[in-house]
C-alpha atoms as a PDB file:
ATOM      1  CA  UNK A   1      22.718   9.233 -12.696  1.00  0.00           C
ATOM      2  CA  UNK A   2      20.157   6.526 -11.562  1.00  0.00           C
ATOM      3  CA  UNK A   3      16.715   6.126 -13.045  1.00  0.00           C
ATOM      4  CA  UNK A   4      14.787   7.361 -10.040  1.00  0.00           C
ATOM      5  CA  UNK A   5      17.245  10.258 -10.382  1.00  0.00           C
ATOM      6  CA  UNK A   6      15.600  11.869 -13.407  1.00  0.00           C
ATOM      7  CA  UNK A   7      12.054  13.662 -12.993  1.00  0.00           C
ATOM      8  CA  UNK A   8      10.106  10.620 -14.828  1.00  0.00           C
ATOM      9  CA  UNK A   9      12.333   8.066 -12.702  1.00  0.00           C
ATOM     10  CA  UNK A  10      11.492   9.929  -9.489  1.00  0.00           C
ATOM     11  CA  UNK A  11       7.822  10.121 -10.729  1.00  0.00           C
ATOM     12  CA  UNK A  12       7.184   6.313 -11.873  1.00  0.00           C
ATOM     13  CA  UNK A  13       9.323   5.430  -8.650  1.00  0.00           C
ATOM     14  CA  UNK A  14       6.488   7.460  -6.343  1.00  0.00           C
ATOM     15  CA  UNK A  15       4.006   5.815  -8.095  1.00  0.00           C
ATOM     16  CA  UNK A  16       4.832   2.521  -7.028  1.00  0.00           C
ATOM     17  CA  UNK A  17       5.560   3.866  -3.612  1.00  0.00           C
ATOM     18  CA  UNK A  18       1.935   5.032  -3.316  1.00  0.00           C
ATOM     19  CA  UNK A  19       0.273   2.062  -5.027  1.00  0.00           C
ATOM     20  CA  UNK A  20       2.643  -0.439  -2.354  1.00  0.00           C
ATOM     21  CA  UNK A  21       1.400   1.775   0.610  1.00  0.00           C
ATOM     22  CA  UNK A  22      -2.409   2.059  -0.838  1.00  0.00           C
ATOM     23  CA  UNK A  23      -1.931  -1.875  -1.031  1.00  0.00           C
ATOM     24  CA  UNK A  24      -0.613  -2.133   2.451  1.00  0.00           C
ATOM     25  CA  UNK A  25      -3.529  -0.239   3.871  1.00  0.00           C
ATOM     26  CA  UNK A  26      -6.405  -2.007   2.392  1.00  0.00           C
ATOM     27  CA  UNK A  27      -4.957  -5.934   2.545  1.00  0.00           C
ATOM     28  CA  UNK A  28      -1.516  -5.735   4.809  1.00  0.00           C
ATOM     29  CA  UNK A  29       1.908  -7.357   4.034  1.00  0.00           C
ATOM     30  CA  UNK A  30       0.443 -10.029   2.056  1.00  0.00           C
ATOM     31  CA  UNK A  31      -1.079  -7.702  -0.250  1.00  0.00           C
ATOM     32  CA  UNK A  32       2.053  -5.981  -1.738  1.00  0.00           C
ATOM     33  CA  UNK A  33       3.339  -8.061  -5.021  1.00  0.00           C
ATOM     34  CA  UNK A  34       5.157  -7.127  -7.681  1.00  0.00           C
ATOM     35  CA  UNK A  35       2.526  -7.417 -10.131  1.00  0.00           C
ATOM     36  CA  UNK A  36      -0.444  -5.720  -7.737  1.00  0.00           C
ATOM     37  CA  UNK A  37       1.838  -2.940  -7.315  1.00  0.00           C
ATOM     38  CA  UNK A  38       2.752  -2.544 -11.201  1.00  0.00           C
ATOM     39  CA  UNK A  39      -1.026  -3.023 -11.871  1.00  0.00           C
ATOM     40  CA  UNK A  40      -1.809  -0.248  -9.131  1.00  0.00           C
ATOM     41  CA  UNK A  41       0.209   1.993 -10.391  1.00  0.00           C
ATOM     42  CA  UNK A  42      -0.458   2.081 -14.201  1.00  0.00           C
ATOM     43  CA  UNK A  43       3.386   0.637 -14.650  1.00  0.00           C
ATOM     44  CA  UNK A  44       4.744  -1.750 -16.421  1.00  0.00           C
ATOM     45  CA  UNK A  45       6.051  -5.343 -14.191  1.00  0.00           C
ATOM     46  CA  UNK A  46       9.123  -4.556 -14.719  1.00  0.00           C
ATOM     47  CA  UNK A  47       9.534  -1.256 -13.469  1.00  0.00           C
ATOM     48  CA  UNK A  48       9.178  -2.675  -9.593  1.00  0.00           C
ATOM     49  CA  UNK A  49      12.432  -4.188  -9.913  1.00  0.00           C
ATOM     50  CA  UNK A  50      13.728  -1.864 -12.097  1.00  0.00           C
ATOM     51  CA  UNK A  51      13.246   1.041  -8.953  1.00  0.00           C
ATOM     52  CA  UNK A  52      13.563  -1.410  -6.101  1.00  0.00           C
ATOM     53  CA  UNK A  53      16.399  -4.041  -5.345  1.00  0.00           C
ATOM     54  CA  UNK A  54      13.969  -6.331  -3.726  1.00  0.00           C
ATOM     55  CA  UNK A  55      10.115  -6.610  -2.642  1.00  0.00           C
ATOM     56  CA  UNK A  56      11.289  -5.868   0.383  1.00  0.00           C
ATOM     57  CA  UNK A  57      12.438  -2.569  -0.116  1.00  0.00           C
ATOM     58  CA  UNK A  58       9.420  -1.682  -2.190  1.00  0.00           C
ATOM     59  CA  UNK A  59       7.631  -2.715   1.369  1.00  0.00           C
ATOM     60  CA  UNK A  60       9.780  -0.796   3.403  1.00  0.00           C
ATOM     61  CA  UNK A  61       9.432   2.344   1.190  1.00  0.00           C
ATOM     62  CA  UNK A  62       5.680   1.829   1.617  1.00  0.00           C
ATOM     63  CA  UNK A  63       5.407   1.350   5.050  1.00  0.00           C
ATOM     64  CA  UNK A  64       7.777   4.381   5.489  1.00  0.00           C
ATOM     65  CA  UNK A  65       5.455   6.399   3.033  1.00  0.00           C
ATOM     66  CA  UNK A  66       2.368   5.752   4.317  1.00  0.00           C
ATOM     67  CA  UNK A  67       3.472   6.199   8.908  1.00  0.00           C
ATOM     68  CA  UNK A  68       5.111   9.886   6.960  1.00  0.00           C
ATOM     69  CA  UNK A  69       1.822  11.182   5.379  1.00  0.00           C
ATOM     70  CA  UNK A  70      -0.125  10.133   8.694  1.00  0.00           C
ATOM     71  CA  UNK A  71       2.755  11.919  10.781  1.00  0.00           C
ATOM     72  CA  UNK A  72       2.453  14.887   8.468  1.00  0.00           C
ATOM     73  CA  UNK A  73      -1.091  15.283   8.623  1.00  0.00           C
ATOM     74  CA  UNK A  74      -1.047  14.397  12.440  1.00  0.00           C
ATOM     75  CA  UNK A  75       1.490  17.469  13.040  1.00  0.00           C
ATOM     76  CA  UNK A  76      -0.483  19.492  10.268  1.00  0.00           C
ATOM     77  CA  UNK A  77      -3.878  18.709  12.219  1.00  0.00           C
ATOM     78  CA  UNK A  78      -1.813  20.022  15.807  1.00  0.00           C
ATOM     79  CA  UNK A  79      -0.417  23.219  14.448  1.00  0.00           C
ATOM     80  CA  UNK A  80      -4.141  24.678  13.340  1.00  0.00           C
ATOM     81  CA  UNK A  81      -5.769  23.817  16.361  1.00  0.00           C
ATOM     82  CA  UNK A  82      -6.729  26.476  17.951  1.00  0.00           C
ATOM     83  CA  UNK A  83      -8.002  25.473  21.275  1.00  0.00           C
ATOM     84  CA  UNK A  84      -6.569  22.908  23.412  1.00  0.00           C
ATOM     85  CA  UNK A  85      -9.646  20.402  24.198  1.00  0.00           C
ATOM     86  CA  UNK A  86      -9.350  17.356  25.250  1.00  0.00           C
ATOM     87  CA  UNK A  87     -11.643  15.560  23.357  1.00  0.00           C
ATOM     88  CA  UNK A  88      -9.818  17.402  20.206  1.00  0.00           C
ATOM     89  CA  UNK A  89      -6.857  15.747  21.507  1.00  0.00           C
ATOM     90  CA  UNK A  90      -7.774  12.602  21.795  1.00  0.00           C
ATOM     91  CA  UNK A  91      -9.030  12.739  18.572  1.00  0.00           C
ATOM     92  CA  UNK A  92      -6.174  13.425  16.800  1.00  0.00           C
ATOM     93  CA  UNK A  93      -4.373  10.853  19.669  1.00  0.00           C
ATOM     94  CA  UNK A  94      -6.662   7.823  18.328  1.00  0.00           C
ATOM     95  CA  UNK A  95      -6.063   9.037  14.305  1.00  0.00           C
ATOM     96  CA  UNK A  96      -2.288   8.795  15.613  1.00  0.00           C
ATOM     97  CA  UNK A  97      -2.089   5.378  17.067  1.00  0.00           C
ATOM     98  CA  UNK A  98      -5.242   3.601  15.049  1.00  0.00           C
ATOM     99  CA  UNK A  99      -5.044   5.307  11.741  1.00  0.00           C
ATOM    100  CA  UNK A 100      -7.696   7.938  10.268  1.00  0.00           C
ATOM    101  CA  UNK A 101     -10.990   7.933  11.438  1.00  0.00           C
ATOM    102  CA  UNK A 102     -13.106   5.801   8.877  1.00  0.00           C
ATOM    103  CA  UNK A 103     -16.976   4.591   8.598  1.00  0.00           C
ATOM    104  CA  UNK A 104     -18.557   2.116  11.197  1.00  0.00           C
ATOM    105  CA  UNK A 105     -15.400   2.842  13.530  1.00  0.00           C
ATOM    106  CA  UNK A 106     -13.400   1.429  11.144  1.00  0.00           C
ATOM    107  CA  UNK A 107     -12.915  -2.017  12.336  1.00  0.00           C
ATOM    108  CA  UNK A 108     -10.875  -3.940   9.801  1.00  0.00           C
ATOM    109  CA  UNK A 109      -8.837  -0.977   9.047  1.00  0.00           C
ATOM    110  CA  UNK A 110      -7.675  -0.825  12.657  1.00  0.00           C
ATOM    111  CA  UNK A 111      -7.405  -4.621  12.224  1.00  0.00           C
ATOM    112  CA  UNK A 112      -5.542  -4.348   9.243  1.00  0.00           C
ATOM    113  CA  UNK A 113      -3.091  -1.547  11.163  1.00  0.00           C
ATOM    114  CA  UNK A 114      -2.255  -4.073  13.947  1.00  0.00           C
ATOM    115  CA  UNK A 115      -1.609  -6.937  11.830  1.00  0.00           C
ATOM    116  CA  UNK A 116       0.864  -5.227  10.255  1.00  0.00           C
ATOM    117  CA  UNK A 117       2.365  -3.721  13.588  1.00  0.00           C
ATOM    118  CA  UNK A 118       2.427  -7.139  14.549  1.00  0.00           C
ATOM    119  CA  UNK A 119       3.552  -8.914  11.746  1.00  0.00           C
ATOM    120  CA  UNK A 120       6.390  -6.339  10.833  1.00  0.00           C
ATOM    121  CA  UNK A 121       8.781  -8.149  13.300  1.00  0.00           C
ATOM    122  CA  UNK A 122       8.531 -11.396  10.915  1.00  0.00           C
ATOM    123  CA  UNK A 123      10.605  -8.518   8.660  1.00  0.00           C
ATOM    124  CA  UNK A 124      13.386  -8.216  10.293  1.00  0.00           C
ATOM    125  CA  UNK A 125      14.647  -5.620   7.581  1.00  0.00           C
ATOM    126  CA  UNK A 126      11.834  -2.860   8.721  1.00  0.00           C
ATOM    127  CA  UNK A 127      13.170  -3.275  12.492  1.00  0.00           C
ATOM    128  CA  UNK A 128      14.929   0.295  12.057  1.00  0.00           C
ATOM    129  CA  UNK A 129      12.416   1.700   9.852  1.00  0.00           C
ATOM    130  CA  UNK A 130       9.957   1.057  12.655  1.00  0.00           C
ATOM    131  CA  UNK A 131      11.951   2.185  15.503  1.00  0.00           C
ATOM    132  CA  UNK A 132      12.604   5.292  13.961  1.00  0.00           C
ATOM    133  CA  UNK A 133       9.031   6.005  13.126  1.00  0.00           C
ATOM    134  CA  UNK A 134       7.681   4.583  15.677  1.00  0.00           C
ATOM    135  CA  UNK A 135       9.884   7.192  18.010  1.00  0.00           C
ATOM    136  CA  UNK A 136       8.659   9.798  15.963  1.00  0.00           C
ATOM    137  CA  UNK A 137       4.829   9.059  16.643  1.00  0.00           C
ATOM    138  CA  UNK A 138       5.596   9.070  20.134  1.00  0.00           C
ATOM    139  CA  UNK A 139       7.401  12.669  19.957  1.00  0.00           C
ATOM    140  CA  UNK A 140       4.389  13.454  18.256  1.00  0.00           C
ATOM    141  CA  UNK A 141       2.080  12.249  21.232  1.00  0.00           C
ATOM    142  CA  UNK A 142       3.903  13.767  23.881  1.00  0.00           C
ATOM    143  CA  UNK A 143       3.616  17.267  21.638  1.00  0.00           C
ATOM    144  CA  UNK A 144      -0.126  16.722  21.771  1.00  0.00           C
ATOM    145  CA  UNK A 145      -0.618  15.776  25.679  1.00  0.00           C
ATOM    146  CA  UNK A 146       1.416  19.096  25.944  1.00  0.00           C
ATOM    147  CA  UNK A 147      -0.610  20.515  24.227  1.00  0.00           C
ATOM    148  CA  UNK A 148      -3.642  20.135  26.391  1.00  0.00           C
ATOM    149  CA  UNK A 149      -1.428  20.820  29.885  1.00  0.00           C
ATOM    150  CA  UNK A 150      -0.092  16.713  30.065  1.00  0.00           C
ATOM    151  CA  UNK A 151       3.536  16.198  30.391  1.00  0.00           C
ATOM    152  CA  UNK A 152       4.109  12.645  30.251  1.00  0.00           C
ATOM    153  CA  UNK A 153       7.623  11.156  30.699  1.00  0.00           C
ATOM    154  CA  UNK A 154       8.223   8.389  28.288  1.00  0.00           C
ATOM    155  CA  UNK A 155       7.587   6.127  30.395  1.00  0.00           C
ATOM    156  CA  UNK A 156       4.068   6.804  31.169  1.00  0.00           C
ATOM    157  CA  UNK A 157       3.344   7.475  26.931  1.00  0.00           C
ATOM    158  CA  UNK A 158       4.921   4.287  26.697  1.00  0.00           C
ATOM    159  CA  UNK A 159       2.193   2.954  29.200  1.00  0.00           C
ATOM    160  CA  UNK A 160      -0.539   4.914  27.729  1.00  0.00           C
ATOM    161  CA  UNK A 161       0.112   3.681  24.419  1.00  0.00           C
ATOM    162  CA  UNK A 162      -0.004   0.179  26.232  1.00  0.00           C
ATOM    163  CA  UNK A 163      -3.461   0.463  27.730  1.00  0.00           C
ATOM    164  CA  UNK A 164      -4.665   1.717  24.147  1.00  0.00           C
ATOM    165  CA  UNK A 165      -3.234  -1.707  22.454  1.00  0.00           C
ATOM    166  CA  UNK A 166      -4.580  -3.750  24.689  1.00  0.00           C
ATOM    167  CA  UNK A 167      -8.089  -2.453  24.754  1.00  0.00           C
ATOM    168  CA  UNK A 168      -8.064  -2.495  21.087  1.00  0.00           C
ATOM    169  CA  UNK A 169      -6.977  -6.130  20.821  1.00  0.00           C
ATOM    170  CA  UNK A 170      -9.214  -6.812  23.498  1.00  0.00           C
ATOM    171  CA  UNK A 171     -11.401  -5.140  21.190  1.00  0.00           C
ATOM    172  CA  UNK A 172     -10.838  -6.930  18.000  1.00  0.00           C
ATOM    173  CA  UNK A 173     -10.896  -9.851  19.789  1.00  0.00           C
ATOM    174  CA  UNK A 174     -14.773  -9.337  21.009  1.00  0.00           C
ATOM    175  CA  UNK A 175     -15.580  -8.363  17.550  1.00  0.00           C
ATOM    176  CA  UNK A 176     -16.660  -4.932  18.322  1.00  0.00           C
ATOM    177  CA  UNK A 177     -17.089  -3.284  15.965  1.00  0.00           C
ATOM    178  CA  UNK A 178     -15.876  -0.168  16.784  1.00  0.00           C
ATOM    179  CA  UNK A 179     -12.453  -0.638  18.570  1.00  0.00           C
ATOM    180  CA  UNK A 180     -11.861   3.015  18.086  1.00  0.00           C
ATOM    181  CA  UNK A 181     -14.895   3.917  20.827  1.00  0.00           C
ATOM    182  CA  UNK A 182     -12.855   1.358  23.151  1.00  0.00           C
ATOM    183  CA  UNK A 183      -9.918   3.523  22.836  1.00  0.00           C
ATOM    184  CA  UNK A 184     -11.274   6.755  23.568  1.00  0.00           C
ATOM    185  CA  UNK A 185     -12.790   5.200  26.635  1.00  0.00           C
ATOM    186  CA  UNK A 186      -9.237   4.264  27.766  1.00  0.00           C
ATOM    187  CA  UNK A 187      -7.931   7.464  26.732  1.00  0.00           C
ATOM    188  CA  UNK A 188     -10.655   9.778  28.733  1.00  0.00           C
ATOM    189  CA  UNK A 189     -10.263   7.544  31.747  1.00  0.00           C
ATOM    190  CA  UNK A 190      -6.937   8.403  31.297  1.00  0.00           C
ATOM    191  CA  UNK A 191      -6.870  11.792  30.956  1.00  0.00           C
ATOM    192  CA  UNK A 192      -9.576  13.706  31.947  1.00  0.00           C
END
């Protein structure tokens, strides 16, 4: 039996899970060290290495944790809707791809969101982790464009997605400060 097998193990193991992806959201890659993480979490040091082989894992556990709840609530979000509008939809498109919706459009979070999409290829070890989640956002997308009547093929999500990135780096770039507006004017032009 390992120590993340036992109901305190599991618990204190979480903990640092959450305080690594709570880190990640609010400062990026850079943010997530041992002893942040420890401090986060109310744990002792020791008790990041003692649950994860390496920083890195503790990062990719994070990163996984964090693209899950978003995915969850994204899916949650699409199952209760009870009308198929699509400004709804685009909505819950933008929460998707730029994170959730925070104050003054939520520029450095969306900042913060594509400096870590950008910088996760310098981590070669996430490459799978990101694949994988990254195909399940798109599933995800193409469930809500189906939602309001639009079947894309993958390869015009994959394009969609596209035009969304670059406005938003175009975006970021300008210093707007709210990238997110950008977005939905990419995604109405789009779509409606």
């Amino acid at each position: 039996m390992t120590a993340a097998s036992t109901p305190k193990g599991e618990r204190r193991r979480q903990a640092l899970v959450v305080a690594a992806a709570r880190l990640l959201a609010e400062g990026g890659f850079e943010s997530i060290r041992h002893r942040a993480v420890a401090e986060r979490a109310e744990l002792p040091l020791a008790s990041t290495t003692y649950y994860f082989d390496s920083l890195d894992d503790l990062i990719a556990a994070a990163v996984e944790h964090e693209a899950q709840e978003e995915l969850e609530e994204g899916r949650r979000r699409l199952t209760e809707l009870t009308d198929a509008h699509a400004d709804t939809m685009i909505e819950l498109m933008l929460d998707l791809l730029l994170g959730p919706r925070s104050g003054n459009g939520g520029a450095e979070q969306v900042l913060l969101r594509y400096e870590r999409l950008v910088g996760s290829p310098r981590r070669p070890h996430l490459a799978p982790l990101m694949r994988e989640l990254s195909a399940q956002l798109h599933d995800l997308l193409a469930e809500v464009l189906a939602r309001c009547g639009r079947d894309l093929d993958r390869k015009h999500l994959l394009e969609l997605i596209m035009l969304v990135d670059g406005a938003v780096v175009n975006a970021l770039i300008e210093s707007d400060p709210d990238p997110r507006a950008t977005a939905r004017r990419v995604l109405r032009a789009q779509l409606l």
